[in-house]
N, C-alpha and C. Protein backbone atom coordinates (compact mmCIF):
# COMPACT_ATOMS: atom_id res chain seq x y z
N UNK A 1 0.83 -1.18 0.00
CA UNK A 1 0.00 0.00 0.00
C UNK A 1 0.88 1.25 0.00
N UNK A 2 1.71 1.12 0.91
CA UNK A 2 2.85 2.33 0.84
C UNK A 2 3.48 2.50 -0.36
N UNK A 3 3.97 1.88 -1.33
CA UNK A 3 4.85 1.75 -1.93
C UNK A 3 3.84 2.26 -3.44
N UNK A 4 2.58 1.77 -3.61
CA UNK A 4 1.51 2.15 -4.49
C UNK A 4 1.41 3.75 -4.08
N UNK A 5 1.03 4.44 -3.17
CA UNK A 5 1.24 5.60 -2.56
C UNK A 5 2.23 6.70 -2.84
N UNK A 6 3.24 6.00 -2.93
CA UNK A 6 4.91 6.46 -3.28
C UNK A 6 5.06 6.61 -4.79
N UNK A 7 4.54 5.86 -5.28
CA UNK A 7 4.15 6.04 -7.07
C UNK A 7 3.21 6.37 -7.54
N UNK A 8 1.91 6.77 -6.72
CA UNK A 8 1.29 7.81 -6.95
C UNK A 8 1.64 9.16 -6.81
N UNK A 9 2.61 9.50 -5.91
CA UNK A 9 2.64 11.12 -5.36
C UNK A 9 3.89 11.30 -6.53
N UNK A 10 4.81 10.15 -6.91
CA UNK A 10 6.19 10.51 -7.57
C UNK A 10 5.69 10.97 -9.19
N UNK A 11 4.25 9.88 -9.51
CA UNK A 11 4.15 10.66 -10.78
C UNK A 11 3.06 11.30 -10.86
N UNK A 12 2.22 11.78 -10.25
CA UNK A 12 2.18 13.15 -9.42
C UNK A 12 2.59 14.47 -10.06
N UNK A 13 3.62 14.02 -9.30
CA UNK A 13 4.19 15.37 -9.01
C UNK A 13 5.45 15.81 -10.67
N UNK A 14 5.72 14.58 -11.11
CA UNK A 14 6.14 14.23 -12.54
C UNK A 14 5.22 15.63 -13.19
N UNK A 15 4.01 14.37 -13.09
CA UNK A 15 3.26 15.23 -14.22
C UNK A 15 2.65 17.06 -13.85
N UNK A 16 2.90 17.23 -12.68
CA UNK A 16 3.07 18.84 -12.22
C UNK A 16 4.05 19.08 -12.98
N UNK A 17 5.15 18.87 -12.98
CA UNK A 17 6.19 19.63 -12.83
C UNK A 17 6.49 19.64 -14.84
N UNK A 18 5.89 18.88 -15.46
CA UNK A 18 6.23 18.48 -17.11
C UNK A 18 5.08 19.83 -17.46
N UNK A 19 4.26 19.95 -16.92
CA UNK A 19 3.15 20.97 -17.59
C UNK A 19 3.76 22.26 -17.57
N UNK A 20 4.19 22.17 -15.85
CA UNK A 20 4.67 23.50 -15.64
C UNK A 20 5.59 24.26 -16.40
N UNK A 21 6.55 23.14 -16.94
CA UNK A 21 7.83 23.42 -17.55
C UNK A 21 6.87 24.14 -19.17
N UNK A 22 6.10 23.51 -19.61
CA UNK A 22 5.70 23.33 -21.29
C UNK A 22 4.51 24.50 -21.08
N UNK A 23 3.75 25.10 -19.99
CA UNK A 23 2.42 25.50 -20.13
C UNK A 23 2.54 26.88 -20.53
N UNK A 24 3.36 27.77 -20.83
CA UNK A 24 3.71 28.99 -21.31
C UNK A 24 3.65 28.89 -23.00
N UNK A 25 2.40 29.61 -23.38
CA UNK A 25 2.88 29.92 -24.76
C UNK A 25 3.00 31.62 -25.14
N UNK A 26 3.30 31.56 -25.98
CA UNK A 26 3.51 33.18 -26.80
C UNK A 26 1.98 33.23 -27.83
N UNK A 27 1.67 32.27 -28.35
CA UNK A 27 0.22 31.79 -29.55
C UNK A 27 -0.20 33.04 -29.34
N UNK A 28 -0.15 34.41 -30.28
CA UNK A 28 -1.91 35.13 -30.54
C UNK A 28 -1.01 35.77 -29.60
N UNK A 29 -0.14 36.13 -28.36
CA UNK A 29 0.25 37.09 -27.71
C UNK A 29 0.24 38.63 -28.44
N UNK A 30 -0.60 39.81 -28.10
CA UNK A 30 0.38 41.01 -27.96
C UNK A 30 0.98 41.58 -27.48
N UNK A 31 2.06 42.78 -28.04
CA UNK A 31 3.35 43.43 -27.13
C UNK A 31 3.65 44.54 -27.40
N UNK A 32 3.32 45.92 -25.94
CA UNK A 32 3.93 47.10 -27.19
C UNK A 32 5.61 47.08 -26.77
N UNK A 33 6.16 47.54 -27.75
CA UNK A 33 7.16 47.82 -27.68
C UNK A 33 8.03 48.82 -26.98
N UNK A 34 9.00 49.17 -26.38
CA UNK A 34 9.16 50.43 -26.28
C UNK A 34 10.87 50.76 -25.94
N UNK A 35 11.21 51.74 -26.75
CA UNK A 35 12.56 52.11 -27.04
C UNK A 35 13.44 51.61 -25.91
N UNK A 36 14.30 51.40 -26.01
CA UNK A 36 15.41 51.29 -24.70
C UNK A 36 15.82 52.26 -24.60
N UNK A 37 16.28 52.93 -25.65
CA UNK A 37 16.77 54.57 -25.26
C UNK A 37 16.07 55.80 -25.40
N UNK A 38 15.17 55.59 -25.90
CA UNK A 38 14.23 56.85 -25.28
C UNK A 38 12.84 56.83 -24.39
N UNK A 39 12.24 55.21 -24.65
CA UNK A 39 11.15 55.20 -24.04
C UNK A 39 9.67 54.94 -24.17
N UNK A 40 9.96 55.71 -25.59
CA UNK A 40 8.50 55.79 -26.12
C UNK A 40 8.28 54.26 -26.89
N UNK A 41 7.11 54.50 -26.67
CA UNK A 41 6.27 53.25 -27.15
C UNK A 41 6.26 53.61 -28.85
N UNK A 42 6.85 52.13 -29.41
CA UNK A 42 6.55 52.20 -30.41
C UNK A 42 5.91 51.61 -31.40
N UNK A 43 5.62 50.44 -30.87
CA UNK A 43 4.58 49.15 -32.18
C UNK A 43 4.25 48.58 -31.09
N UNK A 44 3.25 47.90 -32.15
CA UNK A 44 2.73 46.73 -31.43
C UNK A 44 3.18 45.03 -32.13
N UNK A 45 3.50 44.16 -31.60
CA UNK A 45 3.99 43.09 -32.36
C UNK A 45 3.04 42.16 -31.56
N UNK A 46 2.62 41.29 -32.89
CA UNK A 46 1.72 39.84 -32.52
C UNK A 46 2.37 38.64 -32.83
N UNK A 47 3.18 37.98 -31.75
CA UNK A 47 3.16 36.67 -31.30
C UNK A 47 2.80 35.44 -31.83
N UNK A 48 3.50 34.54 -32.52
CA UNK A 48 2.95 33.28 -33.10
C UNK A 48 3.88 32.54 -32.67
N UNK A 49 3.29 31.05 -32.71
CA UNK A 49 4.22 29.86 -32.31
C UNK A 49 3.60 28.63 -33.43
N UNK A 50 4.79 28.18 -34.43
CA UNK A 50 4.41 27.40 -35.17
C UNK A 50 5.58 26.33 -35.18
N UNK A 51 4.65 24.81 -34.83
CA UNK A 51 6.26 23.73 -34.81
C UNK A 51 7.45 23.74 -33.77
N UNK A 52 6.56 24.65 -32.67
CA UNK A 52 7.74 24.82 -31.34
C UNK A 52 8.47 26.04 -31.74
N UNK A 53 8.13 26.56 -32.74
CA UNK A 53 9.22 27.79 -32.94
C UNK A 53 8.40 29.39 -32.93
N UNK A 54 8.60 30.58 -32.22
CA UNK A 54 8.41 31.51 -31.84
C UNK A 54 8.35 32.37 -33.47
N UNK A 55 7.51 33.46 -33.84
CA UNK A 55 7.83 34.24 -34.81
C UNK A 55 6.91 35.75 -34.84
N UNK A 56 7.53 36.64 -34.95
CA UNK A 56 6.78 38.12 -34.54
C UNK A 56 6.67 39.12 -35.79
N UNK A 57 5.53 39.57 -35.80
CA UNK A 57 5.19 40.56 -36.42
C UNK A 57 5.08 41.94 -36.40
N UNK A 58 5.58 43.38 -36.82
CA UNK A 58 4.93 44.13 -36.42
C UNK A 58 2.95 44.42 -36.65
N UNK A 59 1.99 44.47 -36.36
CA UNK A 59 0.98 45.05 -36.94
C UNK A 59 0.44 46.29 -36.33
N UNK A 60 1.13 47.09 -35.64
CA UNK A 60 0.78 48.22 -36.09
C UNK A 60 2.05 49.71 -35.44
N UNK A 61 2.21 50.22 -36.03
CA UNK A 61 3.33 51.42 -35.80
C UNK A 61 2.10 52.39 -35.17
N UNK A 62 3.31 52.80 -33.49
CA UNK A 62 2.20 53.49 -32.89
C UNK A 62 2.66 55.20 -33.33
N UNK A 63 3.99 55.63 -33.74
CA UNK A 63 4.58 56.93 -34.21
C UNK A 63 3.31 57.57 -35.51
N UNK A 64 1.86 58.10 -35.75
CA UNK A 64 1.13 58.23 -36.92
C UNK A 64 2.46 58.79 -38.35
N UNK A 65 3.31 59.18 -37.81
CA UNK A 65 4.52 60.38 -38.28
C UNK A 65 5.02 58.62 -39.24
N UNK A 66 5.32 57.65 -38.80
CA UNK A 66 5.98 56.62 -39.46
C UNK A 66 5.17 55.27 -39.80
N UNK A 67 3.85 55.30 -39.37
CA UNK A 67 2.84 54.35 -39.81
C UNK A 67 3.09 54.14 -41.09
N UNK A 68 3.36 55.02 -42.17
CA UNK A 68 3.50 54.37 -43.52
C UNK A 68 5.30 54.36 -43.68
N UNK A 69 6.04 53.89 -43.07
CA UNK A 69 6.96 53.69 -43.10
C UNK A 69 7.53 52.04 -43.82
N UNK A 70 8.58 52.33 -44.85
CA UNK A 70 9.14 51.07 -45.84
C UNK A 70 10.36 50.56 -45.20
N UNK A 71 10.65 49.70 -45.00
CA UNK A 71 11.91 49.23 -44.33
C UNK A 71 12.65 48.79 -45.70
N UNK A 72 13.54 50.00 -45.86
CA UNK A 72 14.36 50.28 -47.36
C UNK A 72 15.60 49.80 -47.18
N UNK A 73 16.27 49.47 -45.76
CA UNK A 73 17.26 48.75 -45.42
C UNK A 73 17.63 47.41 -45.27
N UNK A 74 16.04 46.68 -45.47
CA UNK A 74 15.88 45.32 -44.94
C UNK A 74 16.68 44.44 -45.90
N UNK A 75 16.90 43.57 -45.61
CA UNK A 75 17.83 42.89 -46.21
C UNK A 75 16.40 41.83 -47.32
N UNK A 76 17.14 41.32 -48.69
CA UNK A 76 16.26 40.26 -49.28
C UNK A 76 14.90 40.57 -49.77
N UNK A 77 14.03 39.53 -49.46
CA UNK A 77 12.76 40.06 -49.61
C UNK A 77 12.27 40.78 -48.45
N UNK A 78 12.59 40.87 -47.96
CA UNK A 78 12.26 41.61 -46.71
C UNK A 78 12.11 43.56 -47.03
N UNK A 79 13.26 44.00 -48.19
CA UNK A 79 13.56 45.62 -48.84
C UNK A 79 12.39 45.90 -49.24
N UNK A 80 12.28 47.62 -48.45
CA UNK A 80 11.36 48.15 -49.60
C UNK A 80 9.38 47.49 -48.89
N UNK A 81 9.09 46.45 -48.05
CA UNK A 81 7.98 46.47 -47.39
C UNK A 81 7.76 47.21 -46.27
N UNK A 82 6.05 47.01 -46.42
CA UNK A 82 5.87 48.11 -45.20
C UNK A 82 6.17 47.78 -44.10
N UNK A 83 6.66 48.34 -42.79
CA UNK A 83 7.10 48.08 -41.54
C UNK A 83 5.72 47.20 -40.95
N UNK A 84 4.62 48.16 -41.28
CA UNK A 84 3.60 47.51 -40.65
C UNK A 84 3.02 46.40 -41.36
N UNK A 85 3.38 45.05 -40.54
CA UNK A 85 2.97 44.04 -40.79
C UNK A 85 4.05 43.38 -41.35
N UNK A 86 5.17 43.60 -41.03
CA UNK A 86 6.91 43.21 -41.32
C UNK A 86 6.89 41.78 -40.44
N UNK A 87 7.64 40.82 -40.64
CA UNK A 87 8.24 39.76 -39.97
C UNK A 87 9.26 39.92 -39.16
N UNK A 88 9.26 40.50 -37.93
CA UNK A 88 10.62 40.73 -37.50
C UNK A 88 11.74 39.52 -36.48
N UNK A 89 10.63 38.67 -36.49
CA UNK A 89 11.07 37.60 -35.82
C UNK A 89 10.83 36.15 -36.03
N UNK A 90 12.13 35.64 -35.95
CA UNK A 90 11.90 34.47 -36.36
C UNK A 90 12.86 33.47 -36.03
N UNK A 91 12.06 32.02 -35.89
CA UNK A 91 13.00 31.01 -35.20
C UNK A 91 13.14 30.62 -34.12
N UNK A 92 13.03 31.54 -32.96
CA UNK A 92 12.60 31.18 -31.67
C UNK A 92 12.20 29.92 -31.03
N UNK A 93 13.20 29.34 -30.44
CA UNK A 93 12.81 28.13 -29.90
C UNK A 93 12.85 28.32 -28.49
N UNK A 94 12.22 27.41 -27.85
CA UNK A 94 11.88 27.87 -26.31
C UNK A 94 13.33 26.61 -25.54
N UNK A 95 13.67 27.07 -24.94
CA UNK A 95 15.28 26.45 -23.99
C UNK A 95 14.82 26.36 -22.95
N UNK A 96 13.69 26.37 -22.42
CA UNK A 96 13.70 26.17 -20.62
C UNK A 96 12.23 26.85 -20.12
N UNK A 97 12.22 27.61 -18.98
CA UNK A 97 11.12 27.67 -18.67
C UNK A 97 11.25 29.16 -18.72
N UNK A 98 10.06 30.07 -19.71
CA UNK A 98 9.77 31.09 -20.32
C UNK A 98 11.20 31.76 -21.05
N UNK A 99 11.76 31.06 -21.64
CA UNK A 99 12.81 31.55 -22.44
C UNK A 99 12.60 30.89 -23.65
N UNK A 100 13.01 32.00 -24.98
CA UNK A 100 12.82 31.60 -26.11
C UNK A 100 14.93 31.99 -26.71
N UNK A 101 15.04 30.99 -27.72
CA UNK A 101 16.50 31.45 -27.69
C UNK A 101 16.63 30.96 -29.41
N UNK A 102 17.82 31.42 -30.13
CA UNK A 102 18.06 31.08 -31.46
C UNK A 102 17.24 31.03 -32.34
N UNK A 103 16.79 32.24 -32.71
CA UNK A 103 16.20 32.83 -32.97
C UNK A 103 17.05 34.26 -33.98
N UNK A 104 16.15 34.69 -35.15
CA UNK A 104 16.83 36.20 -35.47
C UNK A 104 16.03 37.38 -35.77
N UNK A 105 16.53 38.50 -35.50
CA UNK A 105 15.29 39.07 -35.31
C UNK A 105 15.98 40.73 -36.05
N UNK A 106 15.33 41.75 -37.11
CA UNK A 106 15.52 42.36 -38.16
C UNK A 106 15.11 43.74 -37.25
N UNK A 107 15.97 44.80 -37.42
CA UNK A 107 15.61 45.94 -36.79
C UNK A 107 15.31 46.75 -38.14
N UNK A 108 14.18 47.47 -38.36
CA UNK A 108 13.33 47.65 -39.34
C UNK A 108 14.06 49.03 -39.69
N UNK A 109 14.60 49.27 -38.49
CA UNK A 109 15.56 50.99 -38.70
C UNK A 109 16.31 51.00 -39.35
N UNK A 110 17.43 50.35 -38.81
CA UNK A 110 19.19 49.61 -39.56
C UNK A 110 18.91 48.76 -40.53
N UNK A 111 17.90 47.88 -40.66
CA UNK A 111 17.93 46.52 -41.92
C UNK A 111 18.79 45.74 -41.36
N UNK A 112 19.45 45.74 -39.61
CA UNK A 112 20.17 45.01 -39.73
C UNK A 112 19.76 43.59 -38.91
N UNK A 113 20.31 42.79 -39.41
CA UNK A 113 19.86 41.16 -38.75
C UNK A 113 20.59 40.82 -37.53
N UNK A 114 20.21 40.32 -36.46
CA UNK A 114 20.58 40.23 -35.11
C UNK A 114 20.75 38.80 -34.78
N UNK A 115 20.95 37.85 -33.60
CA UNK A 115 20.45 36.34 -33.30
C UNK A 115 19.40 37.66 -31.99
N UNK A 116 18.81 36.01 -31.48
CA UNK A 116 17.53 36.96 -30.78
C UNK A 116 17.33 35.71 -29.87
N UNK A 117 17.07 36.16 -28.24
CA UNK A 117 16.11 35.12 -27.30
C UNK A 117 15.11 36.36 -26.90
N UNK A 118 14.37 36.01 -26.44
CA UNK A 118 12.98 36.46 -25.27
C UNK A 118 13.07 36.07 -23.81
N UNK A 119 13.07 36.38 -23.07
CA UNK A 119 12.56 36.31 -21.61
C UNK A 119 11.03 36.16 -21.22
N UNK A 120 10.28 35.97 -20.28
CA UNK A 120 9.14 36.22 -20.38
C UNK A 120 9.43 36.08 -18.45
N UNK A 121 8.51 37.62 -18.28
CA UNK A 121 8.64 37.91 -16.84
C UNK A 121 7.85 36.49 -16.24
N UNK A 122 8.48 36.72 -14.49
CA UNK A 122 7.46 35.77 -13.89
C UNK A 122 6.25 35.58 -13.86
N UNK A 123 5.15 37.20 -13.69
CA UNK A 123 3.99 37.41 -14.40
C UNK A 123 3.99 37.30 -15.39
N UNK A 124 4.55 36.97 -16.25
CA UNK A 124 3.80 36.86 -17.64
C UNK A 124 3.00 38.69 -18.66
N UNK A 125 3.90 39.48 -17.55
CA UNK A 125 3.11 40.61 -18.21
C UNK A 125 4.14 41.49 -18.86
N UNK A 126 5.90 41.09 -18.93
CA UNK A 126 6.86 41.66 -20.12
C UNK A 126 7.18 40.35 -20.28
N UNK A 127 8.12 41.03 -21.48
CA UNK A 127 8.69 40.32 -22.31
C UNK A 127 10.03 41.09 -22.44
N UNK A 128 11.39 40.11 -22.39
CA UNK A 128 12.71 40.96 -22.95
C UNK A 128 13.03 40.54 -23.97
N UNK A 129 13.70 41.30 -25.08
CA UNK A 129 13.88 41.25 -25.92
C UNK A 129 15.68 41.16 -26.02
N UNK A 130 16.44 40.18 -26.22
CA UNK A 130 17.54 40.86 -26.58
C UNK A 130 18.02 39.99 -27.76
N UNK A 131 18.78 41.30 -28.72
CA UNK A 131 19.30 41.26 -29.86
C UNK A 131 20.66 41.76 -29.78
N UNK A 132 21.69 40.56 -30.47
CA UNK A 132 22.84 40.65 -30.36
C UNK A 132 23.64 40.22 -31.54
N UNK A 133 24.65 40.43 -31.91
CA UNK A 133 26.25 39.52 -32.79
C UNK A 133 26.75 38.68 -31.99
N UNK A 134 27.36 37.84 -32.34
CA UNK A 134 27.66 37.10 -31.57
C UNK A 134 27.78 36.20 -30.50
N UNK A 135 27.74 36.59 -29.34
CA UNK A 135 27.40 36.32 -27.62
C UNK A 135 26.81 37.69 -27.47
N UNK A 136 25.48 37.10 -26.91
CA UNK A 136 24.12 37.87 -25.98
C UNK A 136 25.08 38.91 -25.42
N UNK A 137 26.43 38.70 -24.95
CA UNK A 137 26.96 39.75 -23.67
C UNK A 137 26.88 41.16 -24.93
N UNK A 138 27.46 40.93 -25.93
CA UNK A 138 27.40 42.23 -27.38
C UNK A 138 26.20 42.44 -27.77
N UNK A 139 25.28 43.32 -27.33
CA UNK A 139 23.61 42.91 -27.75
C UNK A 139 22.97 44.30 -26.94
N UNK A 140 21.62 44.74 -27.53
CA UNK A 140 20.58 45.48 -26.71
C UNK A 140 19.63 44.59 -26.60
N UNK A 141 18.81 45.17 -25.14
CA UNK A 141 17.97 44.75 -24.64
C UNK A 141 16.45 46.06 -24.78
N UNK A 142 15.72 45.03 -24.93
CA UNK A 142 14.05 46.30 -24.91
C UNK A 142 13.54 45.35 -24.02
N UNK A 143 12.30 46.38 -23.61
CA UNK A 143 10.78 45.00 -22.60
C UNK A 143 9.87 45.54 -23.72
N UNK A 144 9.51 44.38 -23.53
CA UNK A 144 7.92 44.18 -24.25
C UNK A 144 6.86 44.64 -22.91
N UNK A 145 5.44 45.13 -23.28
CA UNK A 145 4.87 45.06 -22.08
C UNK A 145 3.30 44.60 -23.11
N UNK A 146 3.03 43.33 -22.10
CA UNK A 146 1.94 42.84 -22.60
C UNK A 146 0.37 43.31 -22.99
N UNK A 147 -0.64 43.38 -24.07
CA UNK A 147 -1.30 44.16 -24.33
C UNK A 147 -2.36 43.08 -24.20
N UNK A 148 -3.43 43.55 -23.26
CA UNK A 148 -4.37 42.59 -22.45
C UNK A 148 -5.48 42.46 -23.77
């Protein structure tokens, strides 16, 4: 009886702890954005997860001054489309519990291409963003702040 007991609570607690790890998604998430160096809020990006892998959109530029803005720097097919509704992320695989990592992600300003992970606060209500060359330590960081 004990021992039936003992392998009830062990997988149990198994199966707590497997959900817990997996029960975070990004799916349908929104995020506004907002500068690291100045502040202001600037887009909004919508969140997809396809095949375990993370991928972001802008859909909508909150600046009215750059709403019709072309990302003329972008590299590929990427040159010359509108910002709004741009692919800026992509690849994102999740490494652990609320981290997304390897991943690359396109700064619509520069055209230039980054590697990219996510953070996702303990609430669940930011998101970090960091984009780097090389090792994460060479890289900026933004928060996302979640849009209910």
């Amino acid at each position: 009886m004990n021992r039936t007991i003992s392998t009830l609570l062990t997988l149990s607690a198994g199966a707590l702890f497997s959900t817990s790890v997996f029960a975070v998604s990004l799916n349908g998430t929104q995020w506004q954005t907002i500068d690291d160096k100045t502040g202001e809020k600037k887009a909004v990006i919508q969140l997809t997860e396809n095949s375990g892998k993370v991928s972001g959109k802008i859909i909508k530029v909150l600046n009215k001054q750059k709403a019709d803005a072309i990302c003329t720097k972008c590299p590929g097919s990427l040159k010359n489309k509108p910002v709004e509704g741009l692919q800026i992320l992509t690849g994102l695989k999740a490494d652990g519990s609320n981290q997304w990592s390897d991943g690359k992600l396109i700064d619509p300003e520069s055209g230039k291409t980054y590697s990219g992970k996510l953070t996702l606060s303990d609430n669940g209500q930011s998101l970090k963003l960091r984009g780097y060359v090389g090792s994460p330590v060479f890289g900026r960081s933004q928060t996302w702040q979640r849009i209910k």
